[in-house]
Protein backbone atom coordinates (compact mmCIF):
# COMPACT_ATOMS: atom_id res chain seq x y z
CA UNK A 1 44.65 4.60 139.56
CA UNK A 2 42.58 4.37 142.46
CA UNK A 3 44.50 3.99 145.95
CA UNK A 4 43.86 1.10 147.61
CA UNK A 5 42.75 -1.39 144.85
CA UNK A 6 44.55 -3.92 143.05
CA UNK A 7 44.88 -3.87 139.24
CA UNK A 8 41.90 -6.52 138.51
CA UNK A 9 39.70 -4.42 140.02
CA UNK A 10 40.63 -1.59 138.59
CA UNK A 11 40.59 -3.51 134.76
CA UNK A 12 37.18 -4.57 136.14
CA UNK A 13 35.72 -1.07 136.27
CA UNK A 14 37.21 0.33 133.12
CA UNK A 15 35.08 1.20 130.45
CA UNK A 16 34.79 -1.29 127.58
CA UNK A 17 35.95 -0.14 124.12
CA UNK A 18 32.51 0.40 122.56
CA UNK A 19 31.14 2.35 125.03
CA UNK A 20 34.04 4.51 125.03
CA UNK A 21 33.08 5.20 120.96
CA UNK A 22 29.54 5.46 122.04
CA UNK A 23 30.27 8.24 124.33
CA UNK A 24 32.47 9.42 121.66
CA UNK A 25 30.00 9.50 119.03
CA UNK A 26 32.39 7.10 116.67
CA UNK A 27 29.97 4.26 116.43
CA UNK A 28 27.71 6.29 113.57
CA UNK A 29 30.89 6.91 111.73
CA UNK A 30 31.70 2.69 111.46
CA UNK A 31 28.01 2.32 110.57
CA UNK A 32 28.55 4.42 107.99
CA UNK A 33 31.68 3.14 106.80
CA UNK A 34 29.99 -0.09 106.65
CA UNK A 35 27.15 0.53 105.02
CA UNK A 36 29.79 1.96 101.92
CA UNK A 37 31.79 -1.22 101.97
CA UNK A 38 28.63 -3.09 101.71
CA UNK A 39 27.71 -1.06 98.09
CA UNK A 40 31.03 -1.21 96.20
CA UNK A 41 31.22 -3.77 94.05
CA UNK A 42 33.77 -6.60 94.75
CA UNK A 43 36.87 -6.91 92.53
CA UNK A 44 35.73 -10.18 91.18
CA UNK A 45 32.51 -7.92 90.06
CA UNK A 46 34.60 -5.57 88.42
CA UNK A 47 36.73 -7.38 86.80
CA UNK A 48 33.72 -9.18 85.06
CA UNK A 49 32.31 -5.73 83.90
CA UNK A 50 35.45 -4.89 82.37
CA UNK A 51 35.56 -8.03 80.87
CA UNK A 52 31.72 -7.32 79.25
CA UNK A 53 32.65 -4.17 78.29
CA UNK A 54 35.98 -4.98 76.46
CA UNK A 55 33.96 -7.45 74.70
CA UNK A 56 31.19 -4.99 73.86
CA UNK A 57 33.77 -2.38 72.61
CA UNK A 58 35.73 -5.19 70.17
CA UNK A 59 32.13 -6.37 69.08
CA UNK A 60 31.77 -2.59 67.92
CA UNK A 61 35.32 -2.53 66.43
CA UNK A 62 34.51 -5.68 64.07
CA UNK A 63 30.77 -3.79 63.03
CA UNK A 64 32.95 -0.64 62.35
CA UNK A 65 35.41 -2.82 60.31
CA UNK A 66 32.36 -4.64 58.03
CA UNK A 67 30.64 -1.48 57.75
CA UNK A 68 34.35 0.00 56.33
CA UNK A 69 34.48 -3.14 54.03
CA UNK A 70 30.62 -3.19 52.90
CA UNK A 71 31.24 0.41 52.26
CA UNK A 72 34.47 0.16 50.14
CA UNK A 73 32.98 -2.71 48.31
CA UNK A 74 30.49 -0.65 46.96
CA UNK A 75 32.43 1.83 46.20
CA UNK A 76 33.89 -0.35 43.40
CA UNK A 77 30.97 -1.54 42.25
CA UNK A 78 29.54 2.06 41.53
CA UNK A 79 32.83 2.33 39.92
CA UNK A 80 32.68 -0.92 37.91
CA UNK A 81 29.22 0.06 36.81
CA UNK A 82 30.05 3.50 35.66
CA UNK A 83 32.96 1.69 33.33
CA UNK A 84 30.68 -0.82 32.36
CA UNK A 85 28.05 2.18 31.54
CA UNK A 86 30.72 4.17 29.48
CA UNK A 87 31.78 0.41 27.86
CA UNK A 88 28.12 0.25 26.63
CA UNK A 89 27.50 3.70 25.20
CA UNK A 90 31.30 3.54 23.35
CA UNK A 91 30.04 0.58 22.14
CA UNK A 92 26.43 2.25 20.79
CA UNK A 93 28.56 4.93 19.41
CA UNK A 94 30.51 3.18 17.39
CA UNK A 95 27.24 0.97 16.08
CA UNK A 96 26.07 4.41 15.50
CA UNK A 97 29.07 5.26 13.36
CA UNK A 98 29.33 1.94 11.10
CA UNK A 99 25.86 2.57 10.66
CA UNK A 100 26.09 6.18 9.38
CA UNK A 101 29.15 4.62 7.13
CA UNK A 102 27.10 1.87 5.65
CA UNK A 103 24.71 4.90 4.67
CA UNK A 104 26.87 7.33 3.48
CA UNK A 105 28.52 4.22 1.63
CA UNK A 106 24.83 4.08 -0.24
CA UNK A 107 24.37 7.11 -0.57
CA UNK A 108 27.49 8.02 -2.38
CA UNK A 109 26.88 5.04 -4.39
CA UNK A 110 23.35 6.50 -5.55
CA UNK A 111 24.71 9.77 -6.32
CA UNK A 112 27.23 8.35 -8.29
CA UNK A 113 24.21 6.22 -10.41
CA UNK A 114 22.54 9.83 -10.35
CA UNK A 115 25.54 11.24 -11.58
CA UNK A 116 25.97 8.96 -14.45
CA UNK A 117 22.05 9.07 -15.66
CA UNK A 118 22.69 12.62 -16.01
CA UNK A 119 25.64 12.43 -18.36
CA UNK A 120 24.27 9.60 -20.60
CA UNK A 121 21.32 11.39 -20.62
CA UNK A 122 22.91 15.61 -21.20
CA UNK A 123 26.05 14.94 -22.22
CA UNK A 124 27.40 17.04 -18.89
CA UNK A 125 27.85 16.92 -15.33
CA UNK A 126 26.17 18.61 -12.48
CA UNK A 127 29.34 19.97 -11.31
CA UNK A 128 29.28 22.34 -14.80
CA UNK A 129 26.02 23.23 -14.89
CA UNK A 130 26.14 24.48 -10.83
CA UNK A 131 25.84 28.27 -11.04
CA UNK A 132 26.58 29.79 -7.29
CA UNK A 133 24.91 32.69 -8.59
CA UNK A 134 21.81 30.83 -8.77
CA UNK A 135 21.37 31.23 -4.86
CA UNK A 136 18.08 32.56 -3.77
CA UNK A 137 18.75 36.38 -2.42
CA UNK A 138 22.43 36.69 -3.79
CA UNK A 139 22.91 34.22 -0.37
CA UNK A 140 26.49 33.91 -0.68
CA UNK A 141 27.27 29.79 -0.74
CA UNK A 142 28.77 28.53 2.50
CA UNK A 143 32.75 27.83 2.47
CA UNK A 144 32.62 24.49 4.76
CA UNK A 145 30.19 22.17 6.37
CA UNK A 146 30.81 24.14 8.98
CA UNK A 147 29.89 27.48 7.88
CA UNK A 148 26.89 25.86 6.11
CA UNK A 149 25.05 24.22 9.39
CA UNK A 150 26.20 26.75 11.36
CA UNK A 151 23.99 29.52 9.36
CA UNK A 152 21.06 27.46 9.24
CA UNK A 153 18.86 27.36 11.74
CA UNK A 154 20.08 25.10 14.65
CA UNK A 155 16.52 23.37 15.67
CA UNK A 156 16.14 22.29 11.86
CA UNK A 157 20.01 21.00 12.40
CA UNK A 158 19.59 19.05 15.44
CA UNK A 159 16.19 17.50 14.45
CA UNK A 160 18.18 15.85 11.49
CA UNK A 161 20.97 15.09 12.95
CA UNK A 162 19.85 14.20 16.33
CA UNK A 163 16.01 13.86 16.68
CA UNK A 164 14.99 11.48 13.61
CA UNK A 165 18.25 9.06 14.75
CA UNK A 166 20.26 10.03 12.83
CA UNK A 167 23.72 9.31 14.67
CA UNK A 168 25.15 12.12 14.93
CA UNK A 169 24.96 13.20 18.01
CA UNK A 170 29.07 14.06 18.44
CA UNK A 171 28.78 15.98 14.83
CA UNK A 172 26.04 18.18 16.42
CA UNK A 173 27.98 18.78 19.42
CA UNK A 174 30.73 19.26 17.24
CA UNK A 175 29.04 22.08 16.00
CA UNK A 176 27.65 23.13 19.41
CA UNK A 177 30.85 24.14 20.56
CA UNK A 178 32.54 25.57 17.61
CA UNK A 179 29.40 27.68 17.46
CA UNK A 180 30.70 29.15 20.85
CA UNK A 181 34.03 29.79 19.90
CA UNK A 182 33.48 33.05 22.01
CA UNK A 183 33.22 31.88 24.98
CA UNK A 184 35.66 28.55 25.18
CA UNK A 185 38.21 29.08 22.37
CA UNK A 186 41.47 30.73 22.81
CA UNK A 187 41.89 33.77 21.27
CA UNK A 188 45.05 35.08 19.87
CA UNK A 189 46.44 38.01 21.30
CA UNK A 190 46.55 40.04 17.90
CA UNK A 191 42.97 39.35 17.23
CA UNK A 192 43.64 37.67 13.72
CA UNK A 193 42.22 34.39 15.15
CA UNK A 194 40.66 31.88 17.32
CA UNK A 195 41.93 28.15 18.22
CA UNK A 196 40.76 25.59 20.00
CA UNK A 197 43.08 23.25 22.10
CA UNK A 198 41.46 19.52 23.82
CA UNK A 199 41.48 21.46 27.36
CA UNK A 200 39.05 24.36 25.51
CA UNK A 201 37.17 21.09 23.82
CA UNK A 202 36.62 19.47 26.93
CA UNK A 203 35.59 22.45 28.78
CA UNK A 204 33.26 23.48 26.37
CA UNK A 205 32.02 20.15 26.43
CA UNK A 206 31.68 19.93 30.23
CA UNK A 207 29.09 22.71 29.77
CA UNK A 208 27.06 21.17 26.99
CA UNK A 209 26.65 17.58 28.22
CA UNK A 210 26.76 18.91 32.07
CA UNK A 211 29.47 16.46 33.18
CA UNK A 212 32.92 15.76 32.13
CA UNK A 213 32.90 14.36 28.43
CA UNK A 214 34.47 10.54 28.10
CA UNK A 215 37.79 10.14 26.66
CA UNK A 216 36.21 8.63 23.53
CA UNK A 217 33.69 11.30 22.85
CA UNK A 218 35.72 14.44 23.03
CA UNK A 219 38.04 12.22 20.37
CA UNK A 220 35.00 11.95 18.12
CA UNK A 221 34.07 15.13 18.85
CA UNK A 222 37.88 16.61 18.03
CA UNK A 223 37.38 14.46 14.40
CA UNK A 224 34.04 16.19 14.02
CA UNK A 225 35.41 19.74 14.15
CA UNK A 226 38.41 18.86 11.70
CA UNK A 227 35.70 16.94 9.03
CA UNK A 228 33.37 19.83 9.57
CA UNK A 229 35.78 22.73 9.39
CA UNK A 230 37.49 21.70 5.72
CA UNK A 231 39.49 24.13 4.81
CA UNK A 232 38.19 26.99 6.87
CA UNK A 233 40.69 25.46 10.04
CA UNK A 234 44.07 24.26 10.12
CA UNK A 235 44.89 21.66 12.53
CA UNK A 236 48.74 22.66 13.45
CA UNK A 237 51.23 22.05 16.26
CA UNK A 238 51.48 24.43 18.88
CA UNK A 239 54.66 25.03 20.88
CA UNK A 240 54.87 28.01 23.33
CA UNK A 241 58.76 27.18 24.06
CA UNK A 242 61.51 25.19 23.17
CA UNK A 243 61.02 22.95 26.63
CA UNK A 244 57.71 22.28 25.88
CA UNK A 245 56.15 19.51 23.66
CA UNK A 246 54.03 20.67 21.26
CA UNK A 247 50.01 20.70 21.18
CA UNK A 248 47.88 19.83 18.64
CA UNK A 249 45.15 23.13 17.68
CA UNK A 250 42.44 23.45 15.40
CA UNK A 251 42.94 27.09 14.46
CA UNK A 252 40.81 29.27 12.39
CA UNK A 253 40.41 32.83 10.96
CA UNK A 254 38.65 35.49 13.07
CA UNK A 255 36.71 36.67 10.29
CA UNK A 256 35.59 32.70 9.44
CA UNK A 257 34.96 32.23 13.05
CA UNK A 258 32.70 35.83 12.78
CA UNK A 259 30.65 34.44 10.06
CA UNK A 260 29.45 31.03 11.96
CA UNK A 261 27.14 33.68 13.46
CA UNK A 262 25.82 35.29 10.44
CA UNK A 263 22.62 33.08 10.62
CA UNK A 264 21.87 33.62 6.50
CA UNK A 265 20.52 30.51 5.77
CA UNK A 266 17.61 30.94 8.16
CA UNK A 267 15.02 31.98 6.10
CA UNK A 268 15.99 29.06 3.72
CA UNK A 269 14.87 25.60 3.08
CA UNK A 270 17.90 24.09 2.94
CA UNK A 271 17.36 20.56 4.92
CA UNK A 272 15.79 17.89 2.94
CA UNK A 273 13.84 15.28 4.41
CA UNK A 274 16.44 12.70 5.17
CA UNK A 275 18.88 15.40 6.33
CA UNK A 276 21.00 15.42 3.31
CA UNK A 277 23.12 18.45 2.45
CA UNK A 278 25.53 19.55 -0.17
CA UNK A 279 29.26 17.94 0.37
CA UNK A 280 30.79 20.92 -1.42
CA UNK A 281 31.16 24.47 -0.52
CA UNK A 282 28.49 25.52 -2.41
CA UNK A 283 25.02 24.76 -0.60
CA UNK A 284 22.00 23.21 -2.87
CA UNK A 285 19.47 25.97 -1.48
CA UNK A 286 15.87 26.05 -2.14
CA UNK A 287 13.89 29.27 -1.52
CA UNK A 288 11.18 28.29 1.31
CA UNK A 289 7.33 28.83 0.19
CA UNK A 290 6.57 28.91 3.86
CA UNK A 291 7.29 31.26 6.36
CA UNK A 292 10.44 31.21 8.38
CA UNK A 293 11.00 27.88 10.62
């Protein structure tokens, strides 16, 4: 201190406190620091935004959680629909079939009137006076339903049995597939045969329809084959070993399955109007005055 003057004075002459930061420069730096205090939000402030934004984010949550429930909702309806739309066309299937019954009912009924005009009226029936040799060509006679359609030609087959409603539609795909043997039966391993197992059906199937056949129609389908294949195929048990259970096949001789393909009933007329065709193995064949359909 200086000499000579008493401490008041001295206090007196010191510097005050902000003019000491002013010469320091330190007064720029507390604006500053003020001027960031001033822009921060308070903690009241932020506590509100977190308290908007926790509300926004549980609004979202309960969106996400309808969406999830519109979503799964109509998931089972699609699902109930498609039931409902398999329900329906079981249903029309089996009209279908009754109907085709009630017909083949009346039509075996008329044959049977036919039948007995024909004795009363030559003393024979038409059984003995059918003559296989008779066949236009030497065509040798077909040995199943089966081998009969299967050798005619297939747009005359599916335009009576599918296109003029007839209801056949499984009997034609039936026929489709066996048809195709090649390609979706199994063959056995020393060439002697062909069978077809309900995997083979339902994979051939898949192909023809272009979706995964219904449980119902590959069962009407699987009748079809066995009514259409008569004694050409044997529907037997199949059991690869003793730990498995066994599997029901339609099987059938390579040399039957070879002749589905033979296509010798092309050139004939053998459809008649209402789709009729022989029940035996011996086709009623008419030679066709036009040329080949």
């Amino acid at each position: 201190m200086p000499i000579g003057q008493e401490p008041d004075e001295i206090d007196a002459e010191s510097p005050a406190e902000h003019d000491v930061a002013v010469a320091l420069g330190f007064e720029s730096l507390d604006a500053d620091r003020d001027d960031q205090d001033d822009e921060l939000p308070s903690r009241a402030e932020m506590w509100e935004l977190l308290q908007q934004q926790g509300r926004t984010i549980d609004r979202l949550e309960a969106r996400v959680d309808e969406l999830q429930h519109e979503q799964n909702r109509a998931k089972r309806n699609r699902k109930e629909i498609a039931s409902r739309l398999n329900d329906v066309d079981d249903s029309i299937e089996e009209a279908d079939d009754t109907l085709e019954q009630t017909k083949e009912i009346a039509k075996a009924a008329n044959a049977n009137a036919n039948q007995a005009k024909s004795i009363a009226e030559t003393g024979g029936t038409a059984a003995e006076r059918e003559d296989s040799e008779e066949l236009p060509g030497g065509v040798e006679p077909s040995s199943s339903p089966l081998d009969f359609l299967a050798n005619c030609r297939q747009h005359r087959v599916k335009t009576h049995l599918v296109d003029r409603g007839t209801p056949r539609k499984n009997r034609f795909r039936a026929l489709s597939l066996m048809k195709r043997w090649d390609e979706f039966a199994t063959k056995r391993t020393n060439g002697s045969g062909i069978f077809w197992t309900r995997d083979n059906v339902k994979e051939a199937l898949t192909a023809i329809l272009g979706k995964r056949p219904h449980a119902q129609t590959l069962k009407r389908v699987w009748k079809e084959m066995v009514g259409l294949g008569s004694s050409d195929v044997d529907v037997i048990d199949r059991r690869v070993s003793a730990t498995q259970e066994s599997t029901e096949i339609i099987a059938m001789d390579r040399e039957t399955a070879d002749g589905l393909l033979d296509t010798r009933y092309h050139h004939l007329g053998l459809l008649t109007v209402d789709g009729k065709v022989s029940d035996g193995v011996t086709p009623v064949v008419t030679q066709s005055d036009a040329a080949e359909v």
